[in-house]
PDB file of N, CA and C in Angstrom:
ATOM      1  N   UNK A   1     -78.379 -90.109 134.534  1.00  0.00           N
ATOM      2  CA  UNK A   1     -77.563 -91.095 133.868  1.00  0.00           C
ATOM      3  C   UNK A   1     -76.706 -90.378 132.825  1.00  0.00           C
ATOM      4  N   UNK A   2     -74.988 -90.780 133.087  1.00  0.00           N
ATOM      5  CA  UNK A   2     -74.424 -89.837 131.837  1.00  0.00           C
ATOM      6  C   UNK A   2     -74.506 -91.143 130.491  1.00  0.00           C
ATOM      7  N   UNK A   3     -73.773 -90.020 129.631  1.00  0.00           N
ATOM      8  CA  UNK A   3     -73.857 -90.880 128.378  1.00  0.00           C
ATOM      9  C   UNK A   3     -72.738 -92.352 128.162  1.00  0.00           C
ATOM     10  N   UNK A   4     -72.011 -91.872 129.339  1.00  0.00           N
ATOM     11  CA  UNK A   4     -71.007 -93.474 129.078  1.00  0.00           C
ATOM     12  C   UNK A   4     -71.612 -94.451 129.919  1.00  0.00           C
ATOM     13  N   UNK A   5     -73.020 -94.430 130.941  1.00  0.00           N
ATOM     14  CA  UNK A   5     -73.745 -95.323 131.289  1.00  0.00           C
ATOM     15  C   UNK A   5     -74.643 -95.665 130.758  1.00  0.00           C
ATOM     16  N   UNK A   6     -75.020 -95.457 129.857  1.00  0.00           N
ATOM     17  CA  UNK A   6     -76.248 -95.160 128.687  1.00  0.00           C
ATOM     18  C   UNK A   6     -75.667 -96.956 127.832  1.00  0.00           C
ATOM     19  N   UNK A   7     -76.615 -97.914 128.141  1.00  0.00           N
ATOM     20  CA  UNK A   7     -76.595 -99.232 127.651  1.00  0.00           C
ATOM     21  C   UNK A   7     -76.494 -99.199 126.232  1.00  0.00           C
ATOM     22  N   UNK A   8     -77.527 -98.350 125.593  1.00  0.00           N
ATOM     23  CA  UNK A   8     -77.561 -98.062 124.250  1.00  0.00           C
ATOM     24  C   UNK A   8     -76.274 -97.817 123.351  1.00  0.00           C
ATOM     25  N   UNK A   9     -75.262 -96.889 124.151  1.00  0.00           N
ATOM     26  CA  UNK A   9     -74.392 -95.886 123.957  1.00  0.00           C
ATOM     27  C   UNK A   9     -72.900 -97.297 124.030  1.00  0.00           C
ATOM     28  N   UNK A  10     -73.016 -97.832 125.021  1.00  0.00           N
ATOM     29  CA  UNK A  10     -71.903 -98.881 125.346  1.00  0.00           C
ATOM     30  C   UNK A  10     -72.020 -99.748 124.417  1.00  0.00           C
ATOM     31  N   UNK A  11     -73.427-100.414 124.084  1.00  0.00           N
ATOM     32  CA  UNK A  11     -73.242-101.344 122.970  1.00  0.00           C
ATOM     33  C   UNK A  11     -73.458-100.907 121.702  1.00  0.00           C
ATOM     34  N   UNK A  12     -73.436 -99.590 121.127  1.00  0.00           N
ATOM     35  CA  UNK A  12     -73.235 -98.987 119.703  1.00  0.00           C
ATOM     36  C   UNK A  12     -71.586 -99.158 119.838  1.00  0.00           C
ATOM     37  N   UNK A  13     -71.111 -98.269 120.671  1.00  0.00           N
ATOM     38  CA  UNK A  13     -69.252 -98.264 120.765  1.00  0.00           C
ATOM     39  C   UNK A  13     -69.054 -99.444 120.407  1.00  0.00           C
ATOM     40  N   UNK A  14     -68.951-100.768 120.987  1.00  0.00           N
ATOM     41  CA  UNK A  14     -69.077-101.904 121.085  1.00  0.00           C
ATOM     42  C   UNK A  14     -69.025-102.309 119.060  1.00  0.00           C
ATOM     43  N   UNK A  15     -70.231-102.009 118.720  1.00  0.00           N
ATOM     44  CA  UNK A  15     -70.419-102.485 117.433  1.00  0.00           C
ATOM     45  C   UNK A  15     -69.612-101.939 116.576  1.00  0.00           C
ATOM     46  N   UNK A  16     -69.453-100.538 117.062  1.00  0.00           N
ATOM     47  CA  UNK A  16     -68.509 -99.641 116.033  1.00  0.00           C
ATOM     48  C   UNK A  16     -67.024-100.269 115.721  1.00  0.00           C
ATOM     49  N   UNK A  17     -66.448-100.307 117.041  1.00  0.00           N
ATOM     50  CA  UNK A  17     -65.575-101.441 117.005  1.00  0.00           C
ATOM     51  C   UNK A  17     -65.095-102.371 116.026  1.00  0.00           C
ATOM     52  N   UNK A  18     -65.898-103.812 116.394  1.00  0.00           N
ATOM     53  CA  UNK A  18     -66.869-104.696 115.928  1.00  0.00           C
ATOM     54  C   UNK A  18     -66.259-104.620 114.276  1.00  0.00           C
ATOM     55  N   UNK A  19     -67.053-103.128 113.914  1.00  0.00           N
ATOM     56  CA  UNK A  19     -67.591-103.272 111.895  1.00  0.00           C
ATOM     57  C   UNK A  19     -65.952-102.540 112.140  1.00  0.00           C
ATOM     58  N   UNK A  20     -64.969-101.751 112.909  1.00  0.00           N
ATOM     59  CA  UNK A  20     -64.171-101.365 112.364  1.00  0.00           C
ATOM     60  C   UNK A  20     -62.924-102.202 112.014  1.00  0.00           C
ATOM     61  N   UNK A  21     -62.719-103.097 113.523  1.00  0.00           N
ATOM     62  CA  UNK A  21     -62.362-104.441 112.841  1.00  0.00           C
ATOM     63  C   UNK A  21     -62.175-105.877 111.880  1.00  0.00           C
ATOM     64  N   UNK A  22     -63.381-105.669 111.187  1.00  0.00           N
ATOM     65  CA  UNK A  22     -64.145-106.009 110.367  1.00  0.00           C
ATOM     66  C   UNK A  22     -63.543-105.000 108.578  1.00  0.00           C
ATOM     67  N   UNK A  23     -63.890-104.415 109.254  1.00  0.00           N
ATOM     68  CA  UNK A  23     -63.707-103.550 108.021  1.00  0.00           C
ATOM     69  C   UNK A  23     -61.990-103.694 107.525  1.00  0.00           C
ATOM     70  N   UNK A  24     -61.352-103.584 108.557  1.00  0.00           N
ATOM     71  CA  UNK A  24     -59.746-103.897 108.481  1.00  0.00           C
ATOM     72  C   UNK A  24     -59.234-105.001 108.021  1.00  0.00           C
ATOM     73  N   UNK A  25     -59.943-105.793 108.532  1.00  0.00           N
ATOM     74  CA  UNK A  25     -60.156-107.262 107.762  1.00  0.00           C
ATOM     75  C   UNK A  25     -60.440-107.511 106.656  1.00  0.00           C
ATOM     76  N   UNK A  26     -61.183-106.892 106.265  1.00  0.00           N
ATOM     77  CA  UNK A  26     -62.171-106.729 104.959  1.00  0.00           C
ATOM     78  C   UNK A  26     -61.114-106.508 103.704  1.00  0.00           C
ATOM     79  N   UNK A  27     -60.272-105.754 104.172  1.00  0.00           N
ATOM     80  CA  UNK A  27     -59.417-104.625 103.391  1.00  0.00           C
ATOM     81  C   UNK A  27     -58.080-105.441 103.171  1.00  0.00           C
ATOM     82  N   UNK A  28     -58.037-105.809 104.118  1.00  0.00           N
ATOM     83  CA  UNK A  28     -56.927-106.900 104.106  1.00  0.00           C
ATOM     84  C   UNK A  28     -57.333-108.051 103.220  1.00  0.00           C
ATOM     85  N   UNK A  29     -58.134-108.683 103.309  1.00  0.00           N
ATOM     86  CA  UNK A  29     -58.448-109.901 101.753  1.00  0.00           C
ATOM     87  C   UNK A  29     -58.876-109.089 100.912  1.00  0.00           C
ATOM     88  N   UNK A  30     -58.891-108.048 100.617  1.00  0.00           N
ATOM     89  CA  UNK A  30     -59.098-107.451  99.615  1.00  0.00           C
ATOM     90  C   UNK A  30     -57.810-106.752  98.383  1.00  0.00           C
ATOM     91  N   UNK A  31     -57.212-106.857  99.472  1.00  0.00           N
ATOM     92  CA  UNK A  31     -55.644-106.502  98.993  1.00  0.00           C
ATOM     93  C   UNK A  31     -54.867-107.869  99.048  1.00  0.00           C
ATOM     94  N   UNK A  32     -55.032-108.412  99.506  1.00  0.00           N
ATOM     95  CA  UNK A  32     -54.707-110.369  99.004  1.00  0.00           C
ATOM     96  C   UNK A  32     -55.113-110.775  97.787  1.00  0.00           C
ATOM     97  N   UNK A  33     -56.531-110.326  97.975  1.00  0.00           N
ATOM     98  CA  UNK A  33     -57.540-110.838  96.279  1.00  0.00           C
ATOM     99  C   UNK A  33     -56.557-110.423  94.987  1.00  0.00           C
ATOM    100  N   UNK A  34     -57.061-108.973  95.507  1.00  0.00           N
ATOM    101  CA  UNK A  34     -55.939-108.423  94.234  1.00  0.00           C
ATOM    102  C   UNK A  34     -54.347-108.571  93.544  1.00  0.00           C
ATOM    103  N   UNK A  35     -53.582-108.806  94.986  1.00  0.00           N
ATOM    104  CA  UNK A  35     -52.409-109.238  94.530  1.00  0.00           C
ATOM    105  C   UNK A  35     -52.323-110.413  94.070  1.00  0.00           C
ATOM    106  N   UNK A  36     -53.437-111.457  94.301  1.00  0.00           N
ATOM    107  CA  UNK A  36     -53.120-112.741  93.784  1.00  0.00           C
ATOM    108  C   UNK A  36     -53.713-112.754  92.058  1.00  0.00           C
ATOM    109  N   UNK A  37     -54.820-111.759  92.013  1.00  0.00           N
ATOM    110  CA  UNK A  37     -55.798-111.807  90.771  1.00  0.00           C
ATOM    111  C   UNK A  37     -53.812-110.843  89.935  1.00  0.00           C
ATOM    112  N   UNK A  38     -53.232-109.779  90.419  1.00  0.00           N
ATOM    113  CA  UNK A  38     -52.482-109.413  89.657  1.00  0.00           C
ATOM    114  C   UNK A  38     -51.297-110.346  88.603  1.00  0.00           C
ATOM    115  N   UNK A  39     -51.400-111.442  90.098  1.00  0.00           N
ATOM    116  CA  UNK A  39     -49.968-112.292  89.611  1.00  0.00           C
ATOM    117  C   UNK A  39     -50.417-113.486  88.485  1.00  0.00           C
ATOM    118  N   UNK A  40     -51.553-113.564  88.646  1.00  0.00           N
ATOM    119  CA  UNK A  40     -52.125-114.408  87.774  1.00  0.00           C
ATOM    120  C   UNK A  40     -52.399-113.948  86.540  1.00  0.00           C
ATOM    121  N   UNK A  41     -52.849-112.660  86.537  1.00  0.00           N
ATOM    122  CA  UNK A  41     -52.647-111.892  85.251  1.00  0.00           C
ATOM    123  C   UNK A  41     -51.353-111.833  84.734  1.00  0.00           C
ATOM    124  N   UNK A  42     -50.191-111.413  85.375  1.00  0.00           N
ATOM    125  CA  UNK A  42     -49.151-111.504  84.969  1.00  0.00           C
ATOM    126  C   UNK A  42     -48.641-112.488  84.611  1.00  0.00           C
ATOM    127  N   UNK A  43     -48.909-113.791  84.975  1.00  0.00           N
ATOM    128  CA  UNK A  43     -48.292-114.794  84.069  1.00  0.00           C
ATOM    129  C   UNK A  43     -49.033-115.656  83.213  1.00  0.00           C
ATOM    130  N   UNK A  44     -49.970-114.881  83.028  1.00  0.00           N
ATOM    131  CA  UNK A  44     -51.042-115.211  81.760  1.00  0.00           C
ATOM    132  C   UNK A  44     -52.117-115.751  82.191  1.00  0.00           C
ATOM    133  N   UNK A  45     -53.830-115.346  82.306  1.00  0.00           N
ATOM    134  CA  UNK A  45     -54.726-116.249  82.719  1.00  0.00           C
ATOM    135  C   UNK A  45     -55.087-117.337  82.270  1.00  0.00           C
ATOM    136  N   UNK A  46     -54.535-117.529  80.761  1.00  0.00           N
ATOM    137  CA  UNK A  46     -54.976-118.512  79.784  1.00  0.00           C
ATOM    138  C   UNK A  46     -54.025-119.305  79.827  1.00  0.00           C
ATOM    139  N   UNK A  47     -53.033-119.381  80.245  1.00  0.00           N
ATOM    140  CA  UNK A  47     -51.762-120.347  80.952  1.00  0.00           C
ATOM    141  C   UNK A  47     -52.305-121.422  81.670  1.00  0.00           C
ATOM    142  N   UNK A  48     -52.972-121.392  82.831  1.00  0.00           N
ATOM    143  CA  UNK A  48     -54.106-122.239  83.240  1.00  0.00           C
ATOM    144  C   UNK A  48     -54.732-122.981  82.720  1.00  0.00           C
ATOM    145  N   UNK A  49     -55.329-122.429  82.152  1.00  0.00           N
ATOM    146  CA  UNK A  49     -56.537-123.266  81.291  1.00  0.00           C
ATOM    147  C   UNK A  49     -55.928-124.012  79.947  1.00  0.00           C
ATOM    148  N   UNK A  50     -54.786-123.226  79.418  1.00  0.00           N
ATOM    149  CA  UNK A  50     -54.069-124.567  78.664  1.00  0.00           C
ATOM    150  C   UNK A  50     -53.463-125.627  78.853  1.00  0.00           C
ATOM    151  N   UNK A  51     -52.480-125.317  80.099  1.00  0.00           N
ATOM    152  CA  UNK A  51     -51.813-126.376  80.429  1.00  0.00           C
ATOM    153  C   UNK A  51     -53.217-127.920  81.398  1.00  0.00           C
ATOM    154  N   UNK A  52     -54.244-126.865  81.886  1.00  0.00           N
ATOM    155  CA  UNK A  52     -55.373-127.758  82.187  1.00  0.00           C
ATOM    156  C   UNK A  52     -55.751-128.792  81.290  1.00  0.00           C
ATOM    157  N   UNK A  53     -56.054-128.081  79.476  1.00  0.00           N
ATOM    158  CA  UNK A  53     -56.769-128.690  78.618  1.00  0.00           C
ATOM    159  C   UNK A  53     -55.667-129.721  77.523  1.00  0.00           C
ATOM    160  N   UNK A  54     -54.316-129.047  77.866  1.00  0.00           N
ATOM    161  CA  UNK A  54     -53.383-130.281  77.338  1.00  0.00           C
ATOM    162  C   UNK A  54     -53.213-131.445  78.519  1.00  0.00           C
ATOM    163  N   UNK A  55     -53.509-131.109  79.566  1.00  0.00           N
ATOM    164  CA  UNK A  55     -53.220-132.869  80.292  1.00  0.00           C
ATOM    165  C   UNK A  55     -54.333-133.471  80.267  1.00  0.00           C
ATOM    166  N   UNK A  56     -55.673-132.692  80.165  1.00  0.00           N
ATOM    167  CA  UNK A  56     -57.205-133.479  80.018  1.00  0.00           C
ATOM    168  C   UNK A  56     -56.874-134.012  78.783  1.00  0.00           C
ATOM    169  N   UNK A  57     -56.182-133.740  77.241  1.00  0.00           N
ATOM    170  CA  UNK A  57     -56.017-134.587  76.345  1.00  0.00           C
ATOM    171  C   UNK A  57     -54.691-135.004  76.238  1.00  0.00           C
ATOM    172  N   UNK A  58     -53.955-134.905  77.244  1.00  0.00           N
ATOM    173  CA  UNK A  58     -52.889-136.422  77.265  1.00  0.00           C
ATOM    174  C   UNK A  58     -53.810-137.673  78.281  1.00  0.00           C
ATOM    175  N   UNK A  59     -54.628-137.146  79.338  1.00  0.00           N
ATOM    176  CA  UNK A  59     -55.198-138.280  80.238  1.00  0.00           C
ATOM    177  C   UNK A  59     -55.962-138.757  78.876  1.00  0.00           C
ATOM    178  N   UNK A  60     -56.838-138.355  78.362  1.00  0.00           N
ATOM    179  CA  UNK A  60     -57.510-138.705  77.682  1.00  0.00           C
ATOM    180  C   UNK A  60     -56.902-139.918  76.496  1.00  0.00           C
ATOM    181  N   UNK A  61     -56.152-139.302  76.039  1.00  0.00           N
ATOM    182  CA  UNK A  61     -55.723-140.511  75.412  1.00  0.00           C
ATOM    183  C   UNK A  61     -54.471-141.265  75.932  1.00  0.00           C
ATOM    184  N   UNK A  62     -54.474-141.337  77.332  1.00  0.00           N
ATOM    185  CA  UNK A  62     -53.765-142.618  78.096  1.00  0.00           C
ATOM    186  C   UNK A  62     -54.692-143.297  78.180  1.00  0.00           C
ATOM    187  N   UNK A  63     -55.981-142.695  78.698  1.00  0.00           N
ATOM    188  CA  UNK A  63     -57.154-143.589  79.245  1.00  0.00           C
ATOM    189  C   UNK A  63     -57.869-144.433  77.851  1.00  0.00           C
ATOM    190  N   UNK A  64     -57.558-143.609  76.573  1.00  0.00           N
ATOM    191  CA  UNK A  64     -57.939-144.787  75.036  1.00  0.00           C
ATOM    192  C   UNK A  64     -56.622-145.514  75.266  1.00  0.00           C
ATOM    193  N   UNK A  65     -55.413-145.299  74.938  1.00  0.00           N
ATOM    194  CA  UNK A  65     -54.613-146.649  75.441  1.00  0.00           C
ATOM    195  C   UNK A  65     -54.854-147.567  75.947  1.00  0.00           C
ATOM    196  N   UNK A  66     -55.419-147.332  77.045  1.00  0.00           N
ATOM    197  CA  UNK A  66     -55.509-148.624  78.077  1.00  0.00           C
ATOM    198  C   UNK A  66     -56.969-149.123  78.349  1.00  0.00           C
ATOM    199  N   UNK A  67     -57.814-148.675  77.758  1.00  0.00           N
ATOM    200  CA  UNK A  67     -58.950-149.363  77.125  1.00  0.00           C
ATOM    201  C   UNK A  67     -58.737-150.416  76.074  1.00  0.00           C
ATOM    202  N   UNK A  68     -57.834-150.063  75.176  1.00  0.00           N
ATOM    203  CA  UNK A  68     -57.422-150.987  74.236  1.00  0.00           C
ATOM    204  C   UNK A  68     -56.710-151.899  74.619  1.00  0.00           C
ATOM    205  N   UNK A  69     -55.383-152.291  75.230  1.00  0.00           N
ATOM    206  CA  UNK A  69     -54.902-152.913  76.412  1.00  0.00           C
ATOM    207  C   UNK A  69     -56.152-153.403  77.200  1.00  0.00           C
ATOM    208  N   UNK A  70     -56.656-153.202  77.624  1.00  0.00           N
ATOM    209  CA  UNK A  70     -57.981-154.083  78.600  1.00  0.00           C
ATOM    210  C   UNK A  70     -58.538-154.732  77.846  1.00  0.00           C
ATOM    211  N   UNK A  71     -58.778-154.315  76.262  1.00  0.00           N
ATOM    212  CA  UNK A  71     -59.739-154.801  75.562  1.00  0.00           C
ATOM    213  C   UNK A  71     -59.151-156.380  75.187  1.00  0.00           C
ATOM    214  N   UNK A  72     -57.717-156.034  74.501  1.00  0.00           N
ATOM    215  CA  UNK A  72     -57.007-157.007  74.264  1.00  0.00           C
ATOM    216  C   UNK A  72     -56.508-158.115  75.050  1.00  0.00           C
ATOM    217  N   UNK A  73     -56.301-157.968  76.311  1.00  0.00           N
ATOM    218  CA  UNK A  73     -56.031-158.615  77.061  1.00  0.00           C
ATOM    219  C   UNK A  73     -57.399-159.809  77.807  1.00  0.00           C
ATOM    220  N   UNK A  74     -58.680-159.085  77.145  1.00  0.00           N
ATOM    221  CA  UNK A  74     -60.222-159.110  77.918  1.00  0.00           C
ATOM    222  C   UNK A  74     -59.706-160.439  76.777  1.00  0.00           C
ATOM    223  N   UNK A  75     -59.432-160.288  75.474  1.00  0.00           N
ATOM    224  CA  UNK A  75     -59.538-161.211  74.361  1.00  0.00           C
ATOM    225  C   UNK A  75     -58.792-162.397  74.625  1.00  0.00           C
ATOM    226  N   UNK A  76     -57.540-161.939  74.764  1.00  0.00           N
ATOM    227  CA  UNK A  76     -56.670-163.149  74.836  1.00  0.00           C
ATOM    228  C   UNK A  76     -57.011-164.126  75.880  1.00  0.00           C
ATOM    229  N   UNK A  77     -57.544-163.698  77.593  1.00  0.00           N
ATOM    230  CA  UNK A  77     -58.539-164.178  78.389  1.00  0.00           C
ATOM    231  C   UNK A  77     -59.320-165.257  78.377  1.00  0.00           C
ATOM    232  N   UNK A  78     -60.197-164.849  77.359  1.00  0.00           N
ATOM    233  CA  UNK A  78     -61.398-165.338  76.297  1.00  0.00           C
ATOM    234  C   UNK A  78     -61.135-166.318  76.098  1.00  0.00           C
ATOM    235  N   UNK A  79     -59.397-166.436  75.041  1.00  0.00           N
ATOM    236  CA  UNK A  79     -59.740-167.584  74.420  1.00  0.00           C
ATOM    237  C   UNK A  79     -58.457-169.153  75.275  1.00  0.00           C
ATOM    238  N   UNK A  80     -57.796-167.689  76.023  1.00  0.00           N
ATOM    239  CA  UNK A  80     -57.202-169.061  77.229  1.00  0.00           C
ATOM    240  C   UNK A  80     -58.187-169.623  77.659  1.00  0.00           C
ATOM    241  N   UNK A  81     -59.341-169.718  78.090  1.00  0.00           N
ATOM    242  CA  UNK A  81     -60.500-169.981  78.877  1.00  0.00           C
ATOM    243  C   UNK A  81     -60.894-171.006  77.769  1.00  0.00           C
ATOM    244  N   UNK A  82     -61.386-170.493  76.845  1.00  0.00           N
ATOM    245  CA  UNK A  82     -61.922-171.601  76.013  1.00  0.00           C
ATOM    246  C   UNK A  82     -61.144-172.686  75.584  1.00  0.00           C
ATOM    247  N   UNK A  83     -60.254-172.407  75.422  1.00  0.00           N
ATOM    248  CA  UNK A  83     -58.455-173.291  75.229  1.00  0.00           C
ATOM    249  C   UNK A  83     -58.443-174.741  76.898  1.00  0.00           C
ATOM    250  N   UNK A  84     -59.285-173.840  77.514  1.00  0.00           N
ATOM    251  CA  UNK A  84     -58.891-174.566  78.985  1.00  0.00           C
ATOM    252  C   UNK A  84     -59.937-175.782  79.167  1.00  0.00           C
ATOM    253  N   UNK A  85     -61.179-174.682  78.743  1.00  0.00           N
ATOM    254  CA  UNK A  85     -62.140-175.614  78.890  1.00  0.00           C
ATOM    255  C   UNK A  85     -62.623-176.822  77.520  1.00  0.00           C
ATOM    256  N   UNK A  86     -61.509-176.450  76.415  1.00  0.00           N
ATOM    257  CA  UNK A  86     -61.738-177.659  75.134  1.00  0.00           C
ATOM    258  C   UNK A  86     -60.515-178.649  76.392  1.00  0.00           C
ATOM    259  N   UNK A  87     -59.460-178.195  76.770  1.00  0.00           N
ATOM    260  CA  UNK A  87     -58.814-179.244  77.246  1.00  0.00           C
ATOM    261  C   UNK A  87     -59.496-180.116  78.640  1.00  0.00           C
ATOM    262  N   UNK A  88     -59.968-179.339  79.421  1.00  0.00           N
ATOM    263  CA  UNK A  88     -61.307-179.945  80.545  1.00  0.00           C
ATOM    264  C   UNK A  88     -62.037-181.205  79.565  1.00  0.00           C
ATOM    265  N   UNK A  89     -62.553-180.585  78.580  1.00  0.00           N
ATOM    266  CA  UNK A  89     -64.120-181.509  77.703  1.00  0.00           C
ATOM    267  C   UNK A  89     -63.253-182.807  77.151  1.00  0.00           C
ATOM    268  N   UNK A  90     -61.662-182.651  76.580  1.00  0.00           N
ATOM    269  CA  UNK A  90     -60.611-183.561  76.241  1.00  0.00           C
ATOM    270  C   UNK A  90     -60.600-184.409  77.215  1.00  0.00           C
ATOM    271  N   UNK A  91     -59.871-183.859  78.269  1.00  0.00           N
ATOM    272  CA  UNK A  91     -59.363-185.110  79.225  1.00  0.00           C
ATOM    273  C   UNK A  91     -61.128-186.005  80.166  1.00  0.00           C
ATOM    274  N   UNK A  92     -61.829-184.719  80.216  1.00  0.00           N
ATOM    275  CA  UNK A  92     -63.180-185.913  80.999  1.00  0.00           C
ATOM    276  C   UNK A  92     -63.544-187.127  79.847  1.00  0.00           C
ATOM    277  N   UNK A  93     -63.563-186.712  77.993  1.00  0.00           N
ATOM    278  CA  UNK A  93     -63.563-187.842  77.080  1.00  0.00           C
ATOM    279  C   UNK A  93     -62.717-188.729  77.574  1.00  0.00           C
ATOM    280  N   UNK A  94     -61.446-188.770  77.849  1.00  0.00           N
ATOM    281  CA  UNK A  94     -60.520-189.473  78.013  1.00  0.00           C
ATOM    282  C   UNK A  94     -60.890-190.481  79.431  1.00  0.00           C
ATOM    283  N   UNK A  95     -61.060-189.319  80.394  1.00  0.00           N
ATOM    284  CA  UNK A  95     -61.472-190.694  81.500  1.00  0.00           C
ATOM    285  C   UNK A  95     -62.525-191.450  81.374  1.00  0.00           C
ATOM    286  N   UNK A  96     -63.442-190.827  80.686  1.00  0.00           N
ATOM    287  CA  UNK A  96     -64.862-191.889  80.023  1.00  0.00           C
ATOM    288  C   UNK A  96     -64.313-193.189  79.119  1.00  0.00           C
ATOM    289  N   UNK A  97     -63.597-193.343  78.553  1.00  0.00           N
ATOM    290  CA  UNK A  97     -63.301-193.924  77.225  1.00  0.00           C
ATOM    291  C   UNK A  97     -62.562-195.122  78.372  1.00  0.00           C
ATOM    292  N   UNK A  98     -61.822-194.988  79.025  1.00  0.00           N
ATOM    293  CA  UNK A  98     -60.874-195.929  79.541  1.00  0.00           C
ATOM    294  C   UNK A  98     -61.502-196.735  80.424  1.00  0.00           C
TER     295      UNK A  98
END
């Protein structure tokens, strides 16, 4: 048996392959990683995270705005309702009486 019939021998080649393709690959997101980690350095990493932490406190206080707005509106609600139901308790007096 020579060595290029050798099962062992065909499926090592095989793997070598395999990890060298692999490896090319490898190298390739690796040089992606970096160019993207560069550009991000370059335009500041903390650029991110500020412009992140100024819209978490503009949401933030849209979202107290309009809690207050809900709140107020929860009120005025309130007292249409009660407004509705003194005029309900009014007019059933009224059909009693007559």
């Amino acid at each position: 048996m020579s060595d290029a019939e050798r099962p062992d021998l065909v499926a090592l080649t095989a793997l070598e392959e395999v990890v060298n393709r692999l490896t090319g690959e490898l190298a390739g997101w690796r040089r992606r990683a970096l160019a993207a980690e560069h550009d991000r350095t370059a335009r500041g990493a903390t650029t991110d995270a500020v412009v992140g932490r100024e819209r978490m406190v503009e949401l933030e206080s849209h979202n107290s705005e309009l809690v207050k707005r809900l709140d107020a509106a929860t009120e005025r609600l309130r007292a249409i309702l009660a407004r509705l139901a003194f005029l309900e308790e009014q007019a059933a007096q009224e059909d009693v009486s007559r």
